[in-house]
N, C-alpha and C. Protein backbone atom coordinates (compact mmCIF):
# COMPACT_ATOMS: atom_id res chain seq x y z
N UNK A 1 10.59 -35.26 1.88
CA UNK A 1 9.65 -34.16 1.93
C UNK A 1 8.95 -34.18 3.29
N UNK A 2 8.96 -33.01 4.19
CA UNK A 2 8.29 -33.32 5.72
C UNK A 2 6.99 -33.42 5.06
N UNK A 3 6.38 -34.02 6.02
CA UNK A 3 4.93 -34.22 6.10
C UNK A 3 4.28 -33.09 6.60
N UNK A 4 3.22 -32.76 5.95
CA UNK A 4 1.89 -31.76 6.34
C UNK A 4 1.19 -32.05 7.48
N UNK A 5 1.11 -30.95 8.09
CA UNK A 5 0.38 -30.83 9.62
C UNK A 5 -0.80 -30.60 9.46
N UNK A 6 -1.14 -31.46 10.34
CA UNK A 6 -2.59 -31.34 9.75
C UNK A 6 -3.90 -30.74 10.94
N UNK A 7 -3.90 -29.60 11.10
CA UNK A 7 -4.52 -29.16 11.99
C UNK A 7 -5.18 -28.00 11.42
N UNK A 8 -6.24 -27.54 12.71
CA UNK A 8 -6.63 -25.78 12.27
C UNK A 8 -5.96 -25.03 12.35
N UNK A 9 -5.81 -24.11 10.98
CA UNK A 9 -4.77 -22.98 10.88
C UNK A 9 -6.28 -21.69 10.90
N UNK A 10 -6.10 -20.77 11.59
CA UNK A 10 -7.01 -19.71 11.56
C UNK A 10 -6.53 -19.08 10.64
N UNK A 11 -7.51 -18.04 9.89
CA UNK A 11 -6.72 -17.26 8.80
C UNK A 11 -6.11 -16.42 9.21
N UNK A 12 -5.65 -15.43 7.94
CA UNK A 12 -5.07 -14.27 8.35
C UNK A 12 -5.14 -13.51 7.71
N UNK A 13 -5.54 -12.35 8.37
CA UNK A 13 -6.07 -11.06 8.35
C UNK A 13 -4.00 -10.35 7.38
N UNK A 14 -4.81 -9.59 6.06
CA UNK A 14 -3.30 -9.04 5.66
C UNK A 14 -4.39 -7.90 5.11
N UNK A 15 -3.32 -6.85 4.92
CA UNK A 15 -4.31 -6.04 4.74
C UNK A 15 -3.15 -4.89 3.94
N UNK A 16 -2.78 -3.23 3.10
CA UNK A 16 -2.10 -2.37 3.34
C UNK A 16 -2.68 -0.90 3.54
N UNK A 17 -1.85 -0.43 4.73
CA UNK A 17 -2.36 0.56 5.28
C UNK A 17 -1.20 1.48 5.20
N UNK A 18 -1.16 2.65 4.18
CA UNK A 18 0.12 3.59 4.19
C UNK A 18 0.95 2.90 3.66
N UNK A 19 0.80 2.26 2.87
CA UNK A 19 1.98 1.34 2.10
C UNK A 19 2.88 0.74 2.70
N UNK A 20 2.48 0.35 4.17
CA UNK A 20 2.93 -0.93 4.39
C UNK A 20 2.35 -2.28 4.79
N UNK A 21 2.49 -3.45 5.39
CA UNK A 21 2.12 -4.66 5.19
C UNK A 21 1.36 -5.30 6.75
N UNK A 22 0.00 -5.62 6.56
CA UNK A 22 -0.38 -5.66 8.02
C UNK A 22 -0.61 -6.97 8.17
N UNK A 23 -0.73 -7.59 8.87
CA UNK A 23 -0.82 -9.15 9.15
C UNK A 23 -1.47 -9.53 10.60
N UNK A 24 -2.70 -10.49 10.66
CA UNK A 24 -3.00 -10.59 12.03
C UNK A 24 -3.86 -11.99 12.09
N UNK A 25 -3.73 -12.36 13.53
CA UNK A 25 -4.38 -13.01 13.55
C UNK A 25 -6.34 -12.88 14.02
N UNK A 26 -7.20 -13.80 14.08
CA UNK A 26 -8.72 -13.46 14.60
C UNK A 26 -8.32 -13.26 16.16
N UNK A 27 -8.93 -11.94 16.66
CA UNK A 27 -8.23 -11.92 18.17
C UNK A 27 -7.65 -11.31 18.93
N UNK A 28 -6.69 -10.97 18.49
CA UNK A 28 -4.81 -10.70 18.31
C UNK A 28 -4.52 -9.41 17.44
N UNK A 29 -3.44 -8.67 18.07
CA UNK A 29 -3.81 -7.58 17.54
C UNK A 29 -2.74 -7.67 16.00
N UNK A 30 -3.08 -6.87 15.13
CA UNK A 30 -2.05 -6.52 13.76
C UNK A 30 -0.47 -6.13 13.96
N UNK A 31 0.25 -7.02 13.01
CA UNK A 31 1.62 -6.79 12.94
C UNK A 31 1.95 -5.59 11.83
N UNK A 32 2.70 -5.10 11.60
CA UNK A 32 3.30 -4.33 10.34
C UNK A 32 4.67 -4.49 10.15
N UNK A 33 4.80 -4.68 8.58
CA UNK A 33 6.26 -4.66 8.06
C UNK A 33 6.22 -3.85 6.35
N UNK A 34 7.19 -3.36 6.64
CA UNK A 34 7.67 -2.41 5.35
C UNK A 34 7.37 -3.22 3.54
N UNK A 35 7.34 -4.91 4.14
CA UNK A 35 7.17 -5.86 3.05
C UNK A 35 6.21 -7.01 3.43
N UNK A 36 5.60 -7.63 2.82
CA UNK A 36 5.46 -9.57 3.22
C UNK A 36 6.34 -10.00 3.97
N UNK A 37 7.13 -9.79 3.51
CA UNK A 37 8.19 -10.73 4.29
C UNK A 37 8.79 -10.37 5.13
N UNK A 38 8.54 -8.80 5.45
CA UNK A 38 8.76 -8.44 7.30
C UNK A 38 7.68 -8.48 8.26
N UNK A 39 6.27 -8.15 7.69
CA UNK A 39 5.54 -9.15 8.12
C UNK A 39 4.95 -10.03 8.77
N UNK A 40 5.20 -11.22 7.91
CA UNK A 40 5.27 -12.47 8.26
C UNK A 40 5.86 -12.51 9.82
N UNK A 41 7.32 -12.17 9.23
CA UNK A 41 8.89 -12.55 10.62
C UNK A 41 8.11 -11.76 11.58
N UNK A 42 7.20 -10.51 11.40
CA UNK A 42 7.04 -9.82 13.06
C UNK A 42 5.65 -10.62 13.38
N UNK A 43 5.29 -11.64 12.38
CA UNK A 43 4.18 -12.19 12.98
C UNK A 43 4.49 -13.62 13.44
N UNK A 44 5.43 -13.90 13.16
CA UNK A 44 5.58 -15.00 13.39
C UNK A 44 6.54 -14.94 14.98
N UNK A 45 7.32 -13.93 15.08
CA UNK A 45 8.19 -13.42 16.56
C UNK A 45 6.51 -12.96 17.68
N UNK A 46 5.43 -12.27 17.01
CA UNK A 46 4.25 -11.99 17.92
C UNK A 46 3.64 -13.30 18.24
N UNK A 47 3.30 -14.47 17.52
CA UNK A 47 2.73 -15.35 17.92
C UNK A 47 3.70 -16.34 19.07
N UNK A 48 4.69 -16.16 18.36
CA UNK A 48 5.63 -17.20 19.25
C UNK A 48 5.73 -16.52 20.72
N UNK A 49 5.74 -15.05 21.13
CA UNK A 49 6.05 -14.54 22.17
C UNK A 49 4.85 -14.62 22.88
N UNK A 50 3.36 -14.83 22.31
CA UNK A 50 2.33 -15.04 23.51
C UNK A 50 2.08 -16.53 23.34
N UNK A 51 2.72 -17.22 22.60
CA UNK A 51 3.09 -19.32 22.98
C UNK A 51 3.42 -18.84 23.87
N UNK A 52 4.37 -18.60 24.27
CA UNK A 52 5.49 -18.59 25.43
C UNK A 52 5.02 -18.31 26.11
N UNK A 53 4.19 -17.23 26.32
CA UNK A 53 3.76 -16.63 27.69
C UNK A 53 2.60 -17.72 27.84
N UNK A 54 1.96 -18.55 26.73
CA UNK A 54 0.65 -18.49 27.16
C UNK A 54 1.10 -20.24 28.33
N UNK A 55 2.34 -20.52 27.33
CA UNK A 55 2.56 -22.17 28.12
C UNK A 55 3.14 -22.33 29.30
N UNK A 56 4.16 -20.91 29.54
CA UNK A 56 5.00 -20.78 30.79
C UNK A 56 3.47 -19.75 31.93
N UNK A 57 2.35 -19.61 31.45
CA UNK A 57 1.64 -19.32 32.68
C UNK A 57 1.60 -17.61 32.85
N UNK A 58 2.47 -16.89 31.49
CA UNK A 58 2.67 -15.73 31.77
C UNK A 58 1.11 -14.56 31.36
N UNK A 59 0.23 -15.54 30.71
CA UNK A 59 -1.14 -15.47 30.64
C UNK A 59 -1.90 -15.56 31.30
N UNK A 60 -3.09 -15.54 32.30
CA UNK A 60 -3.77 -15.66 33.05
C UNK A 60 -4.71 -16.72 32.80
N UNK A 61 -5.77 -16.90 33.15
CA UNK A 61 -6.60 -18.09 32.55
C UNK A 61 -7.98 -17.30 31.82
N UNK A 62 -8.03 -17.51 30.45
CA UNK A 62 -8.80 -16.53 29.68
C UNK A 62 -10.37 -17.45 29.31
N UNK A 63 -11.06 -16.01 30.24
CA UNK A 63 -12.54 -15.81 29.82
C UNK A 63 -13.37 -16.36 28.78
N UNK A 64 -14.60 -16.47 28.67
CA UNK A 64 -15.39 -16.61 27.58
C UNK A 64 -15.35 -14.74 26.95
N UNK A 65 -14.46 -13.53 27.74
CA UNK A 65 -14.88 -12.31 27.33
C UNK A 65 -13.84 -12.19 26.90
N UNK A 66 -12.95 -12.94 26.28
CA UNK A 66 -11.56 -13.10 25.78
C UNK A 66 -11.71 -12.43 24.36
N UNK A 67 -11.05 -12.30 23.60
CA UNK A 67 -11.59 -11.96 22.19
C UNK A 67 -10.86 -12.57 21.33
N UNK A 68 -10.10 -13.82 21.81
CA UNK A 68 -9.80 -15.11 20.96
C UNK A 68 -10.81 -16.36 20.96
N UNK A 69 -10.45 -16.43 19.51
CA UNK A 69 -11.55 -17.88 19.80
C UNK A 69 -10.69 -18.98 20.46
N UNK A 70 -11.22 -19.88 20.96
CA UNK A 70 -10.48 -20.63 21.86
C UNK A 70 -9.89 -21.98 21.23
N UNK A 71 -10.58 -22.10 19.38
CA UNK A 71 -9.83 -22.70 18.35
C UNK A 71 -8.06 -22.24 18.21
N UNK A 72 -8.43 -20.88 18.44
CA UNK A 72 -7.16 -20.25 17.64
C UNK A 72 -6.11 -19.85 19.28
N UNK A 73 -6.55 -20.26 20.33
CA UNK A 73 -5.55 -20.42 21.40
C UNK A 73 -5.19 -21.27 21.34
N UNK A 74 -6.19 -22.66 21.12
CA UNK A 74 -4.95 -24.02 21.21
C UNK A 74 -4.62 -23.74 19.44
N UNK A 75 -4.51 -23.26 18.82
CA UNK A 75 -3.79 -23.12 17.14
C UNK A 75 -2.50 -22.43 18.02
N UNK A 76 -2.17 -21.33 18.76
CA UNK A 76 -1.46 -20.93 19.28
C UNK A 76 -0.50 -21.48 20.50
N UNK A 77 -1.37 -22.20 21.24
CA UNK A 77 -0.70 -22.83 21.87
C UNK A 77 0.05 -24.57 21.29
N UNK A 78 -0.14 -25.29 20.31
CA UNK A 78 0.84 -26.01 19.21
C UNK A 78 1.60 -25.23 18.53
N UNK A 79 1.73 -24.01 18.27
CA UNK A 79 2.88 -23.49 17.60
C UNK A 79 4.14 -23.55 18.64
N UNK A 80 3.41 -23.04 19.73
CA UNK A 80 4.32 -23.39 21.31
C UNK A 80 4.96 -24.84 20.60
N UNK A 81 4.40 -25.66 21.01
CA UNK A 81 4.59 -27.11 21.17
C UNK A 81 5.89 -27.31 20.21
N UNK A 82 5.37 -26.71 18.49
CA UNK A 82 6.14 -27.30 17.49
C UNK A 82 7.75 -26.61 17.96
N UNK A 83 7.56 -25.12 18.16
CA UNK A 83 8.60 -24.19 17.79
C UNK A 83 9.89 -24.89 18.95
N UNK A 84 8.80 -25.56 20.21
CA UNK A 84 9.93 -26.20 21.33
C UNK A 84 10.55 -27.51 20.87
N UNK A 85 10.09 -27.92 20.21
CA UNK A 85 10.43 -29.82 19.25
C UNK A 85 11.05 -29.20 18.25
N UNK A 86 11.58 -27.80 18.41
CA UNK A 86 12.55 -27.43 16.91
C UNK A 86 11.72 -27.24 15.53
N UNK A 87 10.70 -27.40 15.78
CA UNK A 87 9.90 -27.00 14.37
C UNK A 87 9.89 -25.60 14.07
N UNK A 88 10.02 -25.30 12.58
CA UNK A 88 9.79 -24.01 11.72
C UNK A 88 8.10 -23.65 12.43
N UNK A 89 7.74 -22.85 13.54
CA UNK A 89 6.49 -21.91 13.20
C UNK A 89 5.94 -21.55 12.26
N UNK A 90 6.50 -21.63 11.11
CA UNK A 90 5.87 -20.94 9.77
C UNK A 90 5.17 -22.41 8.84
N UNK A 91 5.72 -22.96 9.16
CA UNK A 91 4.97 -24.77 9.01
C UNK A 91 3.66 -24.37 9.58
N UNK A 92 3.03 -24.15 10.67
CA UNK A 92 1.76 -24.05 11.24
C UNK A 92 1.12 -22.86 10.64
N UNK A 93 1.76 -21.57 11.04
CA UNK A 93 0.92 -20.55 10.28
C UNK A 93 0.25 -19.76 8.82
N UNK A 94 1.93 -20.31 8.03
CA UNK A 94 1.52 -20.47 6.67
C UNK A 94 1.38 -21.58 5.75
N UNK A 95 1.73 -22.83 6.68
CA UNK A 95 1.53 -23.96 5.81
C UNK A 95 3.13 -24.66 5.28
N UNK A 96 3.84 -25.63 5.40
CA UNK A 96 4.80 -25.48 5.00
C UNK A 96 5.15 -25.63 3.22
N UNK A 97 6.13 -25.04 2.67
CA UNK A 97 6.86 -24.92 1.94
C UNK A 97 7.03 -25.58 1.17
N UNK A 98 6.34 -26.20 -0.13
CA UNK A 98 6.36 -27.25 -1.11
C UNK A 98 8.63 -26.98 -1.79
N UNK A 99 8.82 -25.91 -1.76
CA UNK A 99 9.61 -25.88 -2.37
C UNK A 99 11.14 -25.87 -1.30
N UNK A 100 10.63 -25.71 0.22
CA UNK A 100 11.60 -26.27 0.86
C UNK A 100 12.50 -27.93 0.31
N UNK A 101 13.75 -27.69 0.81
CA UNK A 101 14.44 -28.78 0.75
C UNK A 101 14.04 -30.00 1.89
């Protein structure tokens, strides 16, 4: 059974608007998917794409007028970390998977 990570997970903002599925992080703007579980995947492809930018430098160096808390940048910037060591992202953001194998 992997072991639980044990860090700050910021919540998340879910919400439905027009009958479909909104998802976000504190900060960061809202994802939408037709289900949960599209979702999730466009939230989990949005977080991973500003890791990336934020570790390769494609970010600038952000303000106290930022409108992330600076908990939930380094929460963002370890998803970086895990997703490059081959870790599931969804381990960090939703917690992993009691019923994974």
């Amino acid at each position: 059974m992997p072991q639980a990570i044990d860090c700050f997970r910021p919540p998340i903002r879910i919400a439905e608007v027009d009958g479909r599925v909104r998802l976000g992080l504190p900060g960061f703007r809202d994802v939408e998917g037709s289900t949960l579980q599209d979702a999730a995947d466009a939230l989990v492809a949005h977080v991973l794409h500003v890791a990336i930018a934020l570790r390769t430098g494609g970010i600038g160096p952000l303000s106290s007028e930022c409108g992330a808390d600076p908990a939930v940048i380094d929460f963002i910037w370890r998803i970086g970390e895990h997703a490059q060591a081959g870790g599931d992202p969804r381990d960090l953001l939703f917690g992993t998977n009691p019923l994974a194998p």
